[in-house]
Structure formats: C-alpha cells, structure tokens
N, C-alpha and C. Protein backbone atom coordinates (compact mmCIF):
# COMPACT_ATOMS: atom_id res chain seq x y z
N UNK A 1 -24.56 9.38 -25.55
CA UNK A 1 -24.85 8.41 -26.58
C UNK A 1 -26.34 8.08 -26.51
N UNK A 2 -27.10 8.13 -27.94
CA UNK A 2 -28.34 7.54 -27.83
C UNK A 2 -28.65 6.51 -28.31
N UNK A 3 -29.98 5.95 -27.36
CA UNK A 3 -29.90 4.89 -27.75
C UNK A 3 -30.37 4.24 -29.64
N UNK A 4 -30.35 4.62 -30.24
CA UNK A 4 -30.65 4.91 -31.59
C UNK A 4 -29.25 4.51 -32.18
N UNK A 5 -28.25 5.11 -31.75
CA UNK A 5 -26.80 5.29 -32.20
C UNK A 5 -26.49 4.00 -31.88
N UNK A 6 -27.05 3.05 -30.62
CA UNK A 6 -26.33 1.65 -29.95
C UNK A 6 -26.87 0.80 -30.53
N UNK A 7 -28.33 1.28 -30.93
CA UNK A 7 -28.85 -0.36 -31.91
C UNK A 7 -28.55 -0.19 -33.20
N UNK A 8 -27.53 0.91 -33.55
CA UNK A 8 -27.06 0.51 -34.75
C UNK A 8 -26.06 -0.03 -35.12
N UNK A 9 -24.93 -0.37 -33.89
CA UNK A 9 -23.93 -1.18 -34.04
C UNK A 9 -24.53 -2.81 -33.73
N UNK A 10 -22.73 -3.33 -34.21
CA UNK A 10 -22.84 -4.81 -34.11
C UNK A 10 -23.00 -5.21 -32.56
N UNK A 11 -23.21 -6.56 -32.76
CA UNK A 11 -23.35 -7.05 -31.67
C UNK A 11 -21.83 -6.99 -30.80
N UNK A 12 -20.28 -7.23 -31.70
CA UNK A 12 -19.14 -7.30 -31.33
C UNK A 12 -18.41 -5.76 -31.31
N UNK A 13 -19.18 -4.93 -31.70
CA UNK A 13 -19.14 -3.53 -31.39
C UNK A 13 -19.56 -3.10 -30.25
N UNK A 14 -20.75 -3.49 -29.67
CA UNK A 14 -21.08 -3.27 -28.19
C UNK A 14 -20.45 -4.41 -27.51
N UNK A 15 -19.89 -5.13 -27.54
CA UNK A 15 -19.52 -5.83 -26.18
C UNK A 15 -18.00 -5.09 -26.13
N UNK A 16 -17.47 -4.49 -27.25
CA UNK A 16 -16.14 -3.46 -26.92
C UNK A 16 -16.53 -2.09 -26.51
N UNK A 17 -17.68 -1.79 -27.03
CA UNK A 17 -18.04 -0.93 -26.37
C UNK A 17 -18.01 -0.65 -25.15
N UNK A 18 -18.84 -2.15 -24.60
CA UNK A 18 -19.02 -2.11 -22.93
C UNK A 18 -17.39 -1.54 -22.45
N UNK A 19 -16.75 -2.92 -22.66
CA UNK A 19 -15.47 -2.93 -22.00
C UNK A 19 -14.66 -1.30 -21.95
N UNK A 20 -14.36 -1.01 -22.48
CA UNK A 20 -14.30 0.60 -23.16
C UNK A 20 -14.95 1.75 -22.25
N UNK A 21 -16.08 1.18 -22.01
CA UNK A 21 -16.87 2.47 -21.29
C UNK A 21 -17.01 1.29 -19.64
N UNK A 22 -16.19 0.93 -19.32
CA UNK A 22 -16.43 0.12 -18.03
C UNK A 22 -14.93 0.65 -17.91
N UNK A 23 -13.67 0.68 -18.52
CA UNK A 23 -12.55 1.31 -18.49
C UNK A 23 -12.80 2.72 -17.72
N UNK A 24 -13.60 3.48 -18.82
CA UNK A 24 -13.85 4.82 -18.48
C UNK A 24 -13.98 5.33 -17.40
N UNK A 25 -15.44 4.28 -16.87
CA UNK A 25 -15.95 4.41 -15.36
C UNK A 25 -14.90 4.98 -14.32
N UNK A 26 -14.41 3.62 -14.42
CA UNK A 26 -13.43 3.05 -13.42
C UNK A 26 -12.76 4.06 -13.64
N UNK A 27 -11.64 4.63 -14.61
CA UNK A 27 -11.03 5.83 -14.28
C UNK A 27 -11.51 7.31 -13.99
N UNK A 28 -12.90 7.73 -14.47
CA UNK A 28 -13.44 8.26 -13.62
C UNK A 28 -13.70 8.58 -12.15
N UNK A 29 -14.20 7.47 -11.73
CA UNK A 29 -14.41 7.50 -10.41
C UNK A 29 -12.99 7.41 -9.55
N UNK A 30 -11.92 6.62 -10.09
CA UNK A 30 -10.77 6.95 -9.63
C UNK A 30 -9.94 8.57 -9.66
N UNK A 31 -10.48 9.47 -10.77
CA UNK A 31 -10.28 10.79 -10.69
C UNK A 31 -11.38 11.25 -9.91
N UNK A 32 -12.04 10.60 -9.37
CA UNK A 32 -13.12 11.88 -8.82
C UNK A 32 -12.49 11.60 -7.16
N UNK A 33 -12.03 10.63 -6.98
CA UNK A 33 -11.66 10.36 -5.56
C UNK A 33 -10.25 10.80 -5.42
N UNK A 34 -10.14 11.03 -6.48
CA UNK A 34 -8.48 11.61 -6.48
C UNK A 34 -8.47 13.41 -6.39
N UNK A 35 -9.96 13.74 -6.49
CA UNK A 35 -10.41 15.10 -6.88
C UNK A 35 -9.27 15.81 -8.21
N UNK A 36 -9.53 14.85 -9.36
CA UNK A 36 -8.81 15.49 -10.50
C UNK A 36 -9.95 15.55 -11.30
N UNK A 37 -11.14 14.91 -11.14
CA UNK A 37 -12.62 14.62 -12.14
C UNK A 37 -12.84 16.30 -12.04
N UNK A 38 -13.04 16.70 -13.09
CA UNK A 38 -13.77 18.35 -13.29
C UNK A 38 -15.49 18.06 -13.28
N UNK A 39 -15.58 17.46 -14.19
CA UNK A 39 -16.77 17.16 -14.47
C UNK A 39 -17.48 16.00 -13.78
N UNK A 40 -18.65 15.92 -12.63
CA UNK A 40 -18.43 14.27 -11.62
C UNK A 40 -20.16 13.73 -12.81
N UNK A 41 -20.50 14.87 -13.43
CA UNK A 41 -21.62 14.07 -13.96
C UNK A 41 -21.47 12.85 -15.30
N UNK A 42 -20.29 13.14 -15.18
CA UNK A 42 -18.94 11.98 -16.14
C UNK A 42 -19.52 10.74 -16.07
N UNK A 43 -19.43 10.27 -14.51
CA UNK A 43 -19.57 9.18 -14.24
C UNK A 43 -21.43 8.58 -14.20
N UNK A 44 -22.41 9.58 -13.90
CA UNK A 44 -23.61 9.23 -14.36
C UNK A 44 -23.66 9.20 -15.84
N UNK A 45 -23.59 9.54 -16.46
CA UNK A 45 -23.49 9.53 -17.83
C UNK A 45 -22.71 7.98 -18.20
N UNK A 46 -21.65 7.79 -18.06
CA UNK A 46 -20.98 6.49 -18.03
C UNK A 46 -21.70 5.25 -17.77
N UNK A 47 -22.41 5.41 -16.90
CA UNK A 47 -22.95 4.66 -16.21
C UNK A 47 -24.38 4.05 -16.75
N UNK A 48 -25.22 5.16 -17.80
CA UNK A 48 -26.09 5.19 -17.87
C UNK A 48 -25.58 4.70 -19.48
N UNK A 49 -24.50 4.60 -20.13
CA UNK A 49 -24.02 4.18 -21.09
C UNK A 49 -24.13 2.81 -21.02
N UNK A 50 -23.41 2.96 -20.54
CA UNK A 50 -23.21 1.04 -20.00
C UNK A 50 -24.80 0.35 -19.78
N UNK A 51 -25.36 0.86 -19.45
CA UNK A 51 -26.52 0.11 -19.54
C UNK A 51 -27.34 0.42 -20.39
N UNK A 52 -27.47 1.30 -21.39
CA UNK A 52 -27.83 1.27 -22.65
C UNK A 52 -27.14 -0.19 -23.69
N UNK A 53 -26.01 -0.01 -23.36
CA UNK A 53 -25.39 -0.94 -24.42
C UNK A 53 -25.48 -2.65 -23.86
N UNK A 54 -26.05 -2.61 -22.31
CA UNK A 54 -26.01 -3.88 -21.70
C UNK A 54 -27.89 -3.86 -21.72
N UNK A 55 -28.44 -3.55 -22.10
CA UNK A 55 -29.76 -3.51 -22.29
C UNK A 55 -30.43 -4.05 -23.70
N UNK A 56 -29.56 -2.90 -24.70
CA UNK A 56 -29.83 -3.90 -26.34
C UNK A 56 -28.53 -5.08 -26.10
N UNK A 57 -27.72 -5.14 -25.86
CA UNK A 57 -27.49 -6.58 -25.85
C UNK A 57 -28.16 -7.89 -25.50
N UNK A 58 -29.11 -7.30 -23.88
CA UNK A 58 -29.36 -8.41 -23.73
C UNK A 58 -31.31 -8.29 -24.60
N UNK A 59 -31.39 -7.43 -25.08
CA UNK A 59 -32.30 -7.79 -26.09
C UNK A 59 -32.39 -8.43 -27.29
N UNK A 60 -31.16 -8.30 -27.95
CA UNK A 60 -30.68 -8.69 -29.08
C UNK A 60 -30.44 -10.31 -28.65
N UNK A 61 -29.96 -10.79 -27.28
CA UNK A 61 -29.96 -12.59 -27.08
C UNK A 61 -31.37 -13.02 -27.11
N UNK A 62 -32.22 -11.85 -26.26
CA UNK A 62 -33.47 -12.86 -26.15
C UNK A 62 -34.43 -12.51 -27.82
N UNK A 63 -33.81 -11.94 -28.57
CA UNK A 63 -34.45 -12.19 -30.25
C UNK A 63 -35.79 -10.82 -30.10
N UNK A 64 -35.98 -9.93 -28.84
CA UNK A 64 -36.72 -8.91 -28.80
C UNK A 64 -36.80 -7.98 -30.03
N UNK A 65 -37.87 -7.31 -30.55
CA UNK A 65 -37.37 -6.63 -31.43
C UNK A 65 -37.86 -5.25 -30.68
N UNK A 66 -37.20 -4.01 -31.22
CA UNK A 66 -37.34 -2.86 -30.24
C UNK A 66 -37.71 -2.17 -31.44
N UNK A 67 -38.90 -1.15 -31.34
CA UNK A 67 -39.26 -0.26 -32.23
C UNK A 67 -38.97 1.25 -31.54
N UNK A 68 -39.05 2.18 -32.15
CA UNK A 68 -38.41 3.59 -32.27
C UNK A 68 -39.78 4.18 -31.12
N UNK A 69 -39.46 5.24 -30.95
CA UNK A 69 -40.90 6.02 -30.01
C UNK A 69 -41.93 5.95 -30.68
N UNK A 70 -41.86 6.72 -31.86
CA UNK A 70 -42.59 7.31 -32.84
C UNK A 70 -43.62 6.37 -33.33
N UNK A 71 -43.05 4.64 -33.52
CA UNK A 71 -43.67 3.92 -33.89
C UNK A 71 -44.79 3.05 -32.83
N UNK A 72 -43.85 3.07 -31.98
CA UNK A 72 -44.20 2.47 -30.55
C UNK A 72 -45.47 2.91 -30.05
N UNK A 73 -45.86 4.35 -30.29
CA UNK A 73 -46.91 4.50 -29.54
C UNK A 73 -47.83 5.88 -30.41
N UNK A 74 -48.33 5.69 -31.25
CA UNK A 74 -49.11 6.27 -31.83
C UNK A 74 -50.27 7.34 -31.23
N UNK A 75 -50.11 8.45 -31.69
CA UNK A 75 -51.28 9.39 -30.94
C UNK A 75 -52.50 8.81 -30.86
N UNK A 76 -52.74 9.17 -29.98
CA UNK A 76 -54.67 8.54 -28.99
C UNK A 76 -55.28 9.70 -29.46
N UNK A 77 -56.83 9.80 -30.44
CA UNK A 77 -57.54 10.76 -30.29
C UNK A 77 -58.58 10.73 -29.08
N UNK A 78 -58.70 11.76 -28.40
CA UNK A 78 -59.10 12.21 -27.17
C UNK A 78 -60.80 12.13 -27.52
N UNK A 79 -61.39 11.49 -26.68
CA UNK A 79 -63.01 11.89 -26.81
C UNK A 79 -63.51 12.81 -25.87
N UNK A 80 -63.99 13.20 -26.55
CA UNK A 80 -64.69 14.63 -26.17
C UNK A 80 -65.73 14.64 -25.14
N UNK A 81 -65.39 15.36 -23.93
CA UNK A 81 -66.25 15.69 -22.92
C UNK A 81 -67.23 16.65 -22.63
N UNK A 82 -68.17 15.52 -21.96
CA UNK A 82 -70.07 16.03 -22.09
C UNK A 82 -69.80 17.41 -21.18
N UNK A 83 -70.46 18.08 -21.59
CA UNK A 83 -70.39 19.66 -21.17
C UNK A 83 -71.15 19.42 -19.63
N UNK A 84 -70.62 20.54 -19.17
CA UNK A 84 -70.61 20.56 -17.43
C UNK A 84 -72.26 20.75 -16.74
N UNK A 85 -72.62 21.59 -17.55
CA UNK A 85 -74.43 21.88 -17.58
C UNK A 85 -74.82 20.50 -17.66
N UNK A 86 -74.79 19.69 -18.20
CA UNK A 86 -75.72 18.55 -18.36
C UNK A 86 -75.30 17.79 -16.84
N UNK A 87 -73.97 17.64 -16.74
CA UNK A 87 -73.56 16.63 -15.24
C UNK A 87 -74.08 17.70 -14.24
N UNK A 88 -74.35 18.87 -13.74
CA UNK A 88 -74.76 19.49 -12.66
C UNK A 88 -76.51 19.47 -12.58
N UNK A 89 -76.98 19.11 -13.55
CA UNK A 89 -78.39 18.66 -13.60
C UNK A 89 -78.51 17.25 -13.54
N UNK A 90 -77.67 16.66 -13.48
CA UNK A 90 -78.28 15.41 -13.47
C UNK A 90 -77.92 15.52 -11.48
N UNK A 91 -77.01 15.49 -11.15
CA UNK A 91 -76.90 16.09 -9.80
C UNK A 91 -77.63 16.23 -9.07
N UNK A 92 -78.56 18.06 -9.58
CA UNK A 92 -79.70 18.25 -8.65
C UNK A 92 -80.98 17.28 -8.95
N UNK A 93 -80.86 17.00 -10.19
CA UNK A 93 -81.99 15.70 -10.10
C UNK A 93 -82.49 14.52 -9.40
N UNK A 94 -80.84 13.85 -9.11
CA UNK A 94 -80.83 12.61 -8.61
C UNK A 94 -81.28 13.56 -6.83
N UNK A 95 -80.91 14.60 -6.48
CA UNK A 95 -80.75 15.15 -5.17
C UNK A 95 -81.60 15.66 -4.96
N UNK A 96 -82.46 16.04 -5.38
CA UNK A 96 -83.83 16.60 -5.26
C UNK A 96 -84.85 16.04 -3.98
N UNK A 97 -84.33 14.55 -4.03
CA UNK A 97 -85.22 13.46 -3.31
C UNK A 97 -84.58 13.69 -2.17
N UNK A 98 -83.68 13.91 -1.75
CA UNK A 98 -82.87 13.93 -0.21
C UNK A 98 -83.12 15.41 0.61
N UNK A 99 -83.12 15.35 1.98
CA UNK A 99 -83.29 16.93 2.78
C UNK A 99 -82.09 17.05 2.01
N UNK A 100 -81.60 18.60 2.69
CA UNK A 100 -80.23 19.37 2.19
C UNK A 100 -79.72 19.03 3.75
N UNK A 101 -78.54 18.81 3.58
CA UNK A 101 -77.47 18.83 4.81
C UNK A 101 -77.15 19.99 5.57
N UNK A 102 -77.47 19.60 6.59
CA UNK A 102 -76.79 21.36 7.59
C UNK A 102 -75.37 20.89 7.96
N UNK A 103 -75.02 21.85 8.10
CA UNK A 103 -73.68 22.17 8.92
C UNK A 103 -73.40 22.45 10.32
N UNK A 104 -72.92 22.80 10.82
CA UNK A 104 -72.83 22.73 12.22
C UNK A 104 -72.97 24.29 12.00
N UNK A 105 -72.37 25.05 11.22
CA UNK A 105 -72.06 26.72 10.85
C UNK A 105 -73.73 27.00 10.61
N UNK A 106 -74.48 26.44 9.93
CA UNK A 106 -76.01 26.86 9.41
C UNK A 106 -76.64 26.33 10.65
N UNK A 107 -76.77 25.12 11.91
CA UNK A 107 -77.39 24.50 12.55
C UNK A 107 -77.37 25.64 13.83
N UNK A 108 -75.82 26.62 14.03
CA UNK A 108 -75.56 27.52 14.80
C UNK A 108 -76.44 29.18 14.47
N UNK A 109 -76.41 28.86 13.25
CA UNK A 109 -77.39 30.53 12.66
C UNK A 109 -78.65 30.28 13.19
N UNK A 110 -79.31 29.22 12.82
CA UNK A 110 -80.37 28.86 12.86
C UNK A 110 -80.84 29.05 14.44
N UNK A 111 -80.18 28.02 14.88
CA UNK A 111 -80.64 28.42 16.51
C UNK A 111 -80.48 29.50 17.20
N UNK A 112 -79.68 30.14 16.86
CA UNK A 112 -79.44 31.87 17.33
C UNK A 112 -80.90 32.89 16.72
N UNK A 113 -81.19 31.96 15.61
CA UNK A 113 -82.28 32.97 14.73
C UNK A 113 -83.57 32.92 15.50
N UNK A 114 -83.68 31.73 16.61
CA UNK A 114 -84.98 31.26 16.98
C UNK A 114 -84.63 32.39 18.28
C-alpha cells in the first residue's frame, strides 16, 4: 500500500484500516511461529502498513498538511564549477613563498647522493 492510496481515505477508513491490518499482523506472526507463514516478508510489510496509516492519522490530528514528492522538493539548478587549471595555479602561487617539503624517501636519496 502507498502512501498516496492512505491519504486518500477517510479518517474512519484508516482507523479500520489500522484495526484490520493489526488483525493481520498478529495472525501472521502467529503463522510464522507456527511455520505455516510462506511468505515471512508478510509481516514487514504489515508492519510498515500500520505505520503508514498511524502516521497520516496522526498528521491529519495535528492539522499538518503533507504535499506529494514532486511538489515537496523541486529540482536545484547546479552551479557550475571553476575549472581545475585556475584552482592549481592559485596553489602554486600562494606556495611559491614556502621551501618544498622533503620526505624522509628524498632526505635518504639525497644523502646517499653526497
């Protein structure tokens, strides 16, 4: 069930709903311990029902209004990034002023070279 399908019932449609799919559960999980459940993802699904329908309910008390995806969050246009040449010069620029760092690997050539 989606949630699309739950905010389109009544308010006295989902609270039978609940009850209904809280029935279900419960005999679910009583077949799965009984190992008669075929299917055990029954009961996630169930489960995840029930709180769809206990979710717009309790949105619908506190007067929330819930909008769709689509509306909810509108595409972001992306700004466009400064090309890589310009940030690697600014780099050696700012670095220009500092020695260069040795390594312990170049500090070892070096002294072998002397």
């Amino acid at each position: 069930m989606k949630a699309a399908e739950v905010r389109e019932k009544s308010t006295d449609e989902l609270r039978s709903l609940e009850k209904d799919l809280a029935v279900q559960l419960w005999q679910a999980r009583f077949d799965n311990h009984t190992n008669r459940l075929d299917d055990t993802a029954k009961i996630d699904h169930l489960r995840r029902d029930i709180a769809r329908v206990k979710t717009t309910l309790t949105q619908r008390e506190r007067g929330e209004v819930v909008k769709e995806k689509a509306e909810a969050k509108p595409a972001k246009a992306k700004a466009p990034k400064a090309p890589k040449a310009e940030a690697a010069t600014a780099e050696t620029a700012e670095g220009a002023d500092k020695p260069a760092k040795t390594t312990k690997k170049s500090a070892k050539s070096a002294s072998k070279a002397k």
